[in-house]
N, C-alpha and C. Protein backbone atom coordinates (compact mmCIF):
# COMPACT_ATOMS: atom_id res chain seq x y z
N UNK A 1 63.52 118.66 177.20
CA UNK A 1 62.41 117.97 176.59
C UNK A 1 61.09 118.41 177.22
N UNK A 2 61.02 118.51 178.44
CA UNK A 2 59.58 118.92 178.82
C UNK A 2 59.41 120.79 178.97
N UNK A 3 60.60 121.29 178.82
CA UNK A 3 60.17 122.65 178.24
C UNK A 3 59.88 122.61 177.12
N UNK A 4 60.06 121.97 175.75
CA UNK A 4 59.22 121.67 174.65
C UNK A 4 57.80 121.59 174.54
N UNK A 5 57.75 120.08 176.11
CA UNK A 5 56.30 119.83 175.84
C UNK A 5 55.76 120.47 176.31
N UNK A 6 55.71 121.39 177.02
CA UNK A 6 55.03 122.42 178.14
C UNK A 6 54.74 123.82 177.31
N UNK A 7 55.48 123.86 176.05
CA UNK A 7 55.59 125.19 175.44
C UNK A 7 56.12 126.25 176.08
N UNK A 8 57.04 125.98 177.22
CA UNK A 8 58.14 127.07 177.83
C UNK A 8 59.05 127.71 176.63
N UNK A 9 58.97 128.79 176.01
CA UNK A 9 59.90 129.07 175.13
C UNK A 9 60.97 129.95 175.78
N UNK A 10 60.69 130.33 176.56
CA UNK A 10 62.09 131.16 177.20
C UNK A 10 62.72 130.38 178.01
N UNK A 11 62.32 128.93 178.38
CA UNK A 11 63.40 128.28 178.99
C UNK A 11 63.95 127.48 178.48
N UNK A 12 63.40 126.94 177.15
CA UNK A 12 63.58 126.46 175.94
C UNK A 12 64.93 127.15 175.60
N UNK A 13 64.69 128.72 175.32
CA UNK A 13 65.76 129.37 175.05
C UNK A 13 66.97 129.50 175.55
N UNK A 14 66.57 129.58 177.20
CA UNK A 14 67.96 129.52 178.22
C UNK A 14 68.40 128.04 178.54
N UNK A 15 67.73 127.07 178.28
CA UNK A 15 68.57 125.85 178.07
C UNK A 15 69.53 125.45 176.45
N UNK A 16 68.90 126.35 175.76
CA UNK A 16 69.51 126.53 174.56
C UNK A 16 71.44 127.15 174.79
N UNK A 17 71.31 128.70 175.43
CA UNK A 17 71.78 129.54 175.69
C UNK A 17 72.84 128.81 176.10
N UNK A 18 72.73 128.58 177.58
CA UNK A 18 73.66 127.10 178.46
C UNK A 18 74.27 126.36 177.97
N UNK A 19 73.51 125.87 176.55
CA UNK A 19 74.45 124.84 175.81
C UNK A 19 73.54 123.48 175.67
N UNK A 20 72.52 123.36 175.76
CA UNK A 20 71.58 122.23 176.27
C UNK A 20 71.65 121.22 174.40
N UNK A 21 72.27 120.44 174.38
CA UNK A 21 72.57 119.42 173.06
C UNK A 21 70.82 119.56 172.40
N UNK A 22 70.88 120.08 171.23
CA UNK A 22 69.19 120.00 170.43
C UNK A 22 68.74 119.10 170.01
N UNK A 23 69.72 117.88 169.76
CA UNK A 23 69.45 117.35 169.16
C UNK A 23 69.40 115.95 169.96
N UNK A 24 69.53 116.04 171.01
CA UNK A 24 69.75 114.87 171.97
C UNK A 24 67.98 114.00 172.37
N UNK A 25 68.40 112.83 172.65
CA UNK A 25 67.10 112.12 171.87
C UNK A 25 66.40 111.24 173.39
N UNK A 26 65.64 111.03 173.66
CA UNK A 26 64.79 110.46 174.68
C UNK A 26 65.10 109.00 174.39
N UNK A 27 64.53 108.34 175.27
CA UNK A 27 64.53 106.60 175.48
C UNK A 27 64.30 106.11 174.02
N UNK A 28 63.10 106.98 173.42
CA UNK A 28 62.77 106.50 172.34
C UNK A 28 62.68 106.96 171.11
N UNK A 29 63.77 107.31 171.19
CA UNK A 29 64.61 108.29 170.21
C UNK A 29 63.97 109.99 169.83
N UNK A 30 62.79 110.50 170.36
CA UNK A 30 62.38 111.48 170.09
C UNK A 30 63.41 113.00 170.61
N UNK A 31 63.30 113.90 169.56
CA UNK A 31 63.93 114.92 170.39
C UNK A 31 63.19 115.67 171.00
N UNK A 32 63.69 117.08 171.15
CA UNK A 32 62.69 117.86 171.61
C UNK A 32 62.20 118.95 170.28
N UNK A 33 62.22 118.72 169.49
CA UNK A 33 61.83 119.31 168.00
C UNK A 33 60.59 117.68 167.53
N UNK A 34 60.84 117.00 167.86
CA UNK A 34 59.95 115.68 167.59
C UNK A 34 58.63 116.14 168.94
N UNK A 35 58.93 116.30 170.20
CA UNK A 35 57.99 116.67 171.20
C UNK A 35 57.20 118.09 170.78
N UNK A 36 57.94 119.28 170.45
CA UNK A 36 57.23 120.48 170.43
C UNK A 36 56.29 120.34 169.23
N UNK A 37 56.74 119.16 167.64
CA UNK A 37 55.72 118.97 166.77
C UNK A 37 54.39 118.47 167.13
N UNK A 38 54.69 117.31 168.06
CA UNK A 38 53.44 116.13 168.17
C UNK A 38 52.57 117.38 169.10
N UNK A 39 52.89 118.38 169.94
CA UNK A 39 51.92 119.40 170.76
C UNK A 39 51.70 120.22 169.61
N UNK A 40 52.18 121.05 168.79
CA UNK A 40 51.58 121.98 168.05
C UNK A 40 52.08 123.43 168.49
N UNK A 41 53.59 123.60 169.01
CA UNK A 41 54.09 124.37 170.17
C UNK A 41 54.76 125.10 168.79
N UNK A 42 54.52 126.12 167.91
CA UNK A 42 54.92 126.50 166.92
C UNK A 42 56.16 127.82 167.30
N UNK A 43 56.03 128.21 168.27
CA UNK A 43 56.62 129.25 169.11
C UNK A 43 58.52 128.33 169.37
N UNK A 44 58.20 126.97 170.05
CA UNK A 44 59.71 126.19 170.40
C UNK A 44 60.04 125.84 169.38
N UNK A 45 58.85 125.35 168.25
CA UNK A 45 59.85 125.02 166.82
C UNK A 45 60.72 125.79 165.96
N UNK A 46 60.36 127.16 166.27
CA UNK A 46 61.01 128.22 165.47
C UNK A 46 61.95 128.45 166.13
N UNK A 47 62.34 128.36 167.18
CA UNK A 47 63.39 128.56 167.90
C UNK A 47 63.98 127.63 168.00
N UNK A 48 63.69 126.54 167.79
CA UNK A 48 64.72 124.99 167.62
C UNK A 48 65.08 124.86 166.41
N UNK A 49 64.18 125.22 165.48
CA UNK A 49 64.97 124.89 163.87
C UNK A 49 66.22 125.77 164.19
N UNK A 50 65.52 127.37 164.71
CA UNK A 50 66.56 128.51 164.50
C UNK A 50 68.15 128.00 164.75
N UNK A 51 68.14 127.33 166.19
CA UNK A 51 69.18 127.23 166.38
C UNK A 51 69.61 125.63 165.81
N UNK A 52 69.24 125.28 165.12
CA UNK A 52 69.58 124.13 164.61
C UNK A 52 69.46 122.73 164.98
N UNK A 53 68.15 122.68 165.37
CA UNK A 53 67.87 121.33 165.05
C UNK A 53 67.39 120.97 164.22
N UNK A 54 67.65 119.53 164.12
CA UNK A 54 67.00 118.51 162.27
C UNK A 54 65.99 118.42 162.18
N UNK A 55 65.66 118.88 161.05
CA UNK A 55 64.05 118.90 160.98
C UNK A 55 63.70 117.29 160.44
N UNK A 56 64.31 116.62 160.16
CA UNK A 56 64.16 115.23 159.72
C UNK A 56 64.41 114.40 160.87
N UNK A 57 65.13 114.76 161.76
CA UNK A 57 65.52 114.06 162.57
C UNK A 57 64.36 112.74 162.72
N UNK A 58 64.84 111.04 162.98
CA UNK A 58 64.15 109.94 163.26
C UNK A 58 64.01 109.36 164.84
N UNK A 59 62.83 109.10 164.76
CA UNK A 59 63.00 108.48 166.08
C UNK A 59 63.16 106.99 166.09
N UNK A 60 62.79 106.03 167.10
CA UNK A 60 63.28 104.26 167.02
C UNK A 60 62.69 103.89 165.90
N UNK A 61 61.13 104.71 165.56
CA UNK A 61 60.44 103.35 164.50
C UNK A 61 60.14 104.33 163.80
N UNK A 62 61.13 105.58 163.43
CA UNK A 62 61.45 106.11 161.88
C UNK A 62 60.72 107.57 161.52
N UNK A 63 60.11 107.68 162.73
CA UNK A 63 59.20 108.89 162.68
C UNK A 63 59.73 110.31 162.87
N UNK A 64 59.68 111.06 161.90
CA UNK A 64 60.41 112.46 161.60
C UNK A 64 59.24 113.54 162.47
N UNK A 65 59.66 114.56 162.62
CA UNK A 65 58.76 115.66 163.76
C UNK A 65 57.50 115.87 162.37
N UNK A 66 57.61 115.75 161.00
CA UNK A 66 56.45 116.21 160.42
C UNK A 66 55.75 115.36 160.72
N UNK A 67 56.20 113.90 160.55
CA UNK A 67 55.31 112.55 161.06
C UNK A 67 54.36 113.16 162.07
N UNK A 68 55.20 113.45 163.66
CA UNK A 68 54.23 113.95 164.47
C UNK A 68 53.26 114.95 164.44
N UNK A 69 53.48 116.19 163.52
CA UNK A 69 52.37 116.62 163.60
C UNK A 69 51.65 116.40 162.96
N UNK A 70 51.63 115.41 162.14
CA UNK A 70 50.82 115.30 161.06
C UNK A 70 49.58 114.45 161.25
N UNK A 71 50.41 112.96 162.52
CA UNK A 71 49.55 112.59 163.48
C UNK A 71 48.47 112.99 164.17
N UNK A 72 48.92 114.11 164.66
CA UNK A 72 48.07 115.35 165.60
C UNK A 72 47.65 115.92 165.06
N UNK A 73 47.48 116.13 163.94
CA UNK A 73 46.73 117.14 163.19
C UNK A 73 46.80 118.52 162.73
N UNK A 74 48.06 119.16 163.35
CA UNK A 74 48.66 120.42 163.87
C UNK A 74 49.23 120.87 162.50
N UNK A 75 48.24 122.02 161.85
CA UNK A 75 48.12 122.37 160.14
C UNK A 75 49.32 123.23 160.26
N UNK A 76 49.10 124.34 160.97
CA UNK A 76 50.32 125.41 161.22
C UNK A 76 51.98 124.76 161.54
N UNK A 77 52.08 123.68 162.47
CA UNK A 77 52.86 122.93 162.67
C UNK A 77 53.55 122.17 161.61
N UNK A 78 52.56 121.96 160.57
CA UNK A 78 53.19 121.12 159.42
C UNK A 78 53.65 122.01 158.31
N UNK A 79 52.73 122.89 158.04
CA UNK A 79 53.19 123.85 157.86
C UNK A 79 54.78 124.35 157.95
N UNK A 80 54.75 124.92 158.84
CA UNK A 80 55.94 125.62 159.45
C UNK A 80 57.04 124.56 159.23
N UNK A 81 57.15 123.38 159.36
CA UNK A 81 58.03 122.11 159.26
C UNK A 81 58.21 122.28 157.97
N UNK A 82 57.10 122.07 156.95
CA UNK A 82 57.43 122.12 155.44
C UNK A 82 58.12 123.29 154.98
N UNK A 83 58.18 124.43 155.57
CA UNK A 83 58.71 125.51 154.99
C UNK A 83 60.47 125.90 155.74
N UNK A 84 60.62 124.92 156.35
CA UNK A 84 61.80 124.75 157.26
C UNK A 84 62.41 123.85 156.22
N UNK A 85 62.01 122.88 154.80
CA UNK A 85 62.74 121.38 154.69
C UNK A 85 62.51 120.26 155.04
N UNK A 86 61.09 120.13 155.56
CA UNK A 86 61.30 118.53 156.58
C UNK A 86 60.74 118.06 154.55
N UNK A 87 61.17 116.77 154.87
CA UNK A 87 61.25 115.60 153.71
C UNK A 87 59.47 115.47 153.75
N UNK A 88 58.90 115.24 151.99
CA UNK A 88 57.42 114.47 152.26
C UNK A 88 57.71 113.60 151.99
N UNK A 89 59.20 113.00 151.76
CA UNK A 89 58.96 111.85 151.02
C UNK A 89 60.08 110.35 152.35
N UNK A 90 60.19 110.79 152.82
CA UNK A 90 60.45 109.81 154.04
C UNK A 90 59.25 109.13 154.75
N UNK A 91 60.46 108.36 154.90
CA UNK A 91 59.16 107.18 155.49
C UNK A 91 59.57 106.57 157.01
N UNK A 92 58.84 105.96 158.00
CA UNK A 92 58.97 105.57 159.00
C UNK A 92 59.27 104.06 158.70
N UNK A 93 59.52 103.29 159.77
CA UNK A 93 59.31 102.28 160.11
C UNK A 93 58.37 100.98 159.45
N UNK A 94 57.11 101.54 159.52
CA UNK A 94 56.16 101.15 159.06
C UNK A 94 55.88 101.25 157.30
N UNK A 95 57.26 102.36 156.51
CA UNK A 95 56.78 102.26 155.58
C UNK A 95 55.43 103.41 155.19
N UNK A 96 56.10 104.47 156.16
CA UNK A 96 54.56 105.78 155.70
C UNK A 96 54.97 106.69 155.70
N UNK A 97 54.77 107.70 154.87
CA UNK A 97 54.99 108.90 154.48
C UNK A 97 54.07 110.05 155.71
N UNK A 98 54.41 110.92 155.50
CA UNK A 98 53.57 112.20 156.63
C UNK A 98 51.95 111.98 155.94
N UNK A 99 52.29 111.88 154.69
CA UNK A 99 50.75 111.94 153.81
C UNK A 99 49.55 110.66 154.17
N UNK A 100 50.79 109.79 154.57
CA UNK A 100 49.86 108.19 154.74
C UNK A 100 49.53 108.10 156.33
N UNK A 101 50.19 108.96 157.06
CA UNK A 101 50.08 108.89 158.53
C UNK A 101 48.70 110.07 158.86
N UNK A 102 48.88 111.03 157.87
CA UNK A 102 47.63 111.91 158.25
C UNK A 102 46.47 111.02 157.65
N UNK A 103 46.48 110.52 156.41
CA UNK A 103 45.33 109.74 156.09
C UNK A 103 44.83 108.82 157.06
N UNK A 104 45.82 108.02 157.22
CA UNK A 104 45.39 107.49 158.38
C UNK A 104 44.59 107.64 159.70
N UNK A 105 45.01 108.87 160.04
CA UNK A 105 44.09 109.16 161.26
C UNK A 105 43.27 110.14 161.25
N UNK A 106 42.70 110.16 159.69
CA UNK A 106 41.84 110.91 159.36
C UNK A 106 41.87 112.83 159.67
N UNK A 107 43.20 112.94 159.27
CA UNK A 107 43.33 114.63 159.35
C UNK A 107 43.45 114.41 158.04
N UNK A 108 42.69 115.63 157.69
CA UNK A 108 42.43 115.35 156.26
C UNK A 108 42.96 116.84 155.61
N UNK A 109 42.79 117.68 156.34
CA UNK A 109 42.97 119.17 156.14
C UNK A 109 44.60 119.20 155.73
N UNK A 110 45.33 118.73 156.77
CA UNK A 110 46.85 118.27 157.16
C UNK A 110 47.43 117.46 155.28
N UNK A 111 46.26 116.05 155.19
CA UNK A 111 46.79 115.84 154.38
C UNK A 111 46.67 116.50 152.97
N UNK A 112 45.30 117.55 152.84
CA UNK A 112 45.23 118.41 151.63
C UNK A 112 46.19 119.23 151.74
N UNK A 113 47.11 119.34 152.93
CA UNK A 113 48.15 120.77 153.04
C UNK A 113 49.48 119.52 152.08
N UNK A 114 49.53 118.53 152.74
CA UNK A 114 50.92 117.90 152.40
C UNK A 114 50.72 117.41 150.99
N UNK A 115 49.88 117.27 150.15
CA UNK A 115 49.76 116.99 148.84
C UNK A 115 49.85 117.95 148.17
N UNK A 116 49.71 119.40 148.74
CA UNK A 116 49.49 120.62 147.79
C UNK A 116 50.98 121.28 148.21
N UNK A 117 51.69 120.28 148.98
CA UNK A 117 52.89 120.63 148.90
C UNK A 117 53.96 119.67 148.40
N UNK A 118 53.66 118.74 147.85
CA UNK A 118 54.40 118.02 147.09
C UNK A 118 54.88 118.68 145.97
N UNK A 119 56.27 118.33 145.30
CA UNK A 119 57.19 118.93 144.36
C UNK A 119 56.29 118.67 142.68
N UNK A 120 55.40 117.57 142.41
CA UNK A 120 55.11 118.08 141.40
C UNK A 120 53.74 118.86 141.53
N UNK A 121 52.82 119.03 142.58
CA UNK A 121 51.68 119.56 142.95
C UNK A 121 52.68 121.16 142.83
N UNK A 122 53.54 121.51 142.99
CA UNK A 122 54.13 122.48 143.35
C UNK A 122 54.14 123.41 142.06
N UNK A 123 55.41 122.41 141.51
CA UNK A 123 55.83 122.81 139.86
C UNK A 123 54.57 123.39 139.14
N UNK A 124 53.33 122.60 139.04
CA UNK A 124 52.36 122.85 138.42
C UNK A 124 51.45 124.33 138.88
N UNK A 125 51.63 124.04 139.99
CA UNK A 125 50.87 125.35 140.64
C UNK A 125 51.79 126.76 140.32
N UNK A 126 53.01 126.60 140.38
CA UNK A 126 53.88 127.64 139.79
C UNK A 126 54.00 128.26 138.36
N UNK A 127 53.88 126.81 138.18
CA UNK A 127 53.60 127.15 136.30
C UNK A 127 52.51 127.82 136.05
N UNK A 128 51.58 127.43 136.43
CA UNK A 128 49.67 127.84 136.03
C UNK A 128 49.74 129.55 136.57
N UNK A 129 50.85 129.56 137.72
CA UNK A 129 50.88 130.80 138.07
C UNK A 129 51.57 132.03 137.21
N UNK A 130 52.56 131.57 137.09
CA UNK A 130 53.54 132.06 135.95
C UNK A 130 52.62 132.26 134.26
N UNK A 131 51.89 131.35 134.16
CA UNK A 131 51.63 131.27 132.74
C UNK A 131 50.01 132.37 133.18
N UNK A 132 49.26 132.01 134.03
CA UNK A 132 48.36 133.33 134.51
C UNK A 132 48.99 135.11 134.50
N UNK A 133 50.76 135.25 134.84
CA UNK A 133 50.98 136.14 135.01
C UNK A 133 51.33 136.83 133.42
N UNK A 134 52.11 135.67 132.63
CA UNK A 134 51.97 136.10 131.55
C UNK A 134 50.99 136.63 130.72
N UNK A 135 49.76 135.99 131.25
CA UNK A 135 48.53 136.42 129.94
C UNK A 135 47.98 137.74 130.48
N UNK A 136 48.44 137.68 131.78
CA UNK A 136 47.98 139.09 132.49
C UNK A 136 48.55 140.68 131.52
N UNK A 137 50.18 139.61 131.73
CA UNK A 137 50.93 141.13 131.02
C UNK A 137 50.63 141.53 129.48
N UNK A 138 50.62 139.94 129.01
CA UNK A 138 50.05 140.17 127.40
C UNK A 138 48.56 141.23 126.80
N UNK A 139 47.82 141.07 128.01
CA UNK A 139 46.28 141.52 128.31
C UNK A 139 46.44 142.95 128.15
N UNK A 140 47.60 143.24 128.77
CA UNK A 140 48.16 144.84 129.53
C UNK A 140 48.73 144.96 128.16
N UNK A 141 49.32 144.86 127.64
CA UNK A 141 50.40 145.36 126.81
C UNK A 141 49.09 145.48 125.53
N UNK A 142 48.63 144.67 125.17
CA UNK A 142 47.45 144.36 123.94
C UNK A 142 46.47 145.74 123.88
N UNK A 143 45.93 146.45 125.55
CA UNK A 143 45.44 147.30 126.20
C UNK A 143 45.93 148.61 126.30
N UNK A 144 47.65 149.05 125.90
CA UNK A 144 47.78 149.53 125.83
C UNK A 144 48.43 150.67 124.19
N UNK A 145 48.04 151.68 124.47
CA UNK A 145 48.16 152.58 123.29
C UNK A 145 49.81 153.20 123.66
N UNK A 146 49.88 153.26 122.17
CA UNK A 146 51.48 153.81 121.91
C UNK A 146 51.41 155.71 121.99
């Protein structure tokens, strides 16, 4: 846990190596994938998802590692979590989503990242993309001589 918080990644690694449980949880239920989020330690998270820890994983009062960075503000961090699987749609304790916890403490950047990654913010942006690529090719083809 405190090679997490410290951003030690090579001892991170050799406690990995050893056999060190990933998923094993502090007093208050945090792991060390919940610790390396709330710092912004993007280096131990890739190497903790790698070897398999939960990216959802909860702590006592329900808080998943996106929760934490999302708290902290840590864009790349949430990031990197969202593109790993962590849930937007879980909730803590309290009843809050990653989206309502960044609002909350006024990261706002964090929460324009987690709305523009929601599944129908998604769909739509794919579509508009897709339907842009089509008119592209139609443009091309219309443009071109036989």
């Amino acid at each position: 846990m405190a090679a997490a918080h410290r951003n030690f990644g090579d001892i991170v690694e050799l406690l990995i190596w050893k056999g060190a449980a990933l998923n094993m949880k502090t007093n208050d239920g945090r792991t060390a994938l919940h610790i390396a989020s709330e710092e912004g330690h993007t280096e131990v998270i890739c190497l903790l998802l790698s070897r398999g820890s939960l990216v959802d994983a909860v702590d006592r009062l329900g808080r998943t590692p996106l929760m934490m960075a999302a708290y902290r503000g840590h864009k790349d961090t949430v990031q990197l979590l969202l593109d790993n699987g962590a849930s937007l749609v879980r909730t803590d304790k309290m009843d809050q989503t990653s989206l309502e916890v960044a609002l909350s403490n006024s990261k706002i950047d964090v929460a324009t990242l987690l709305v523009y990654n929601e599944p129908q913010f998604r769909r739509r942006r794919e579509s508009s993309s897709a339907s842009a690529e089509r008119q592209t090719k139609r443009r091309r083809a219309a443009n071109v001589s036989p």
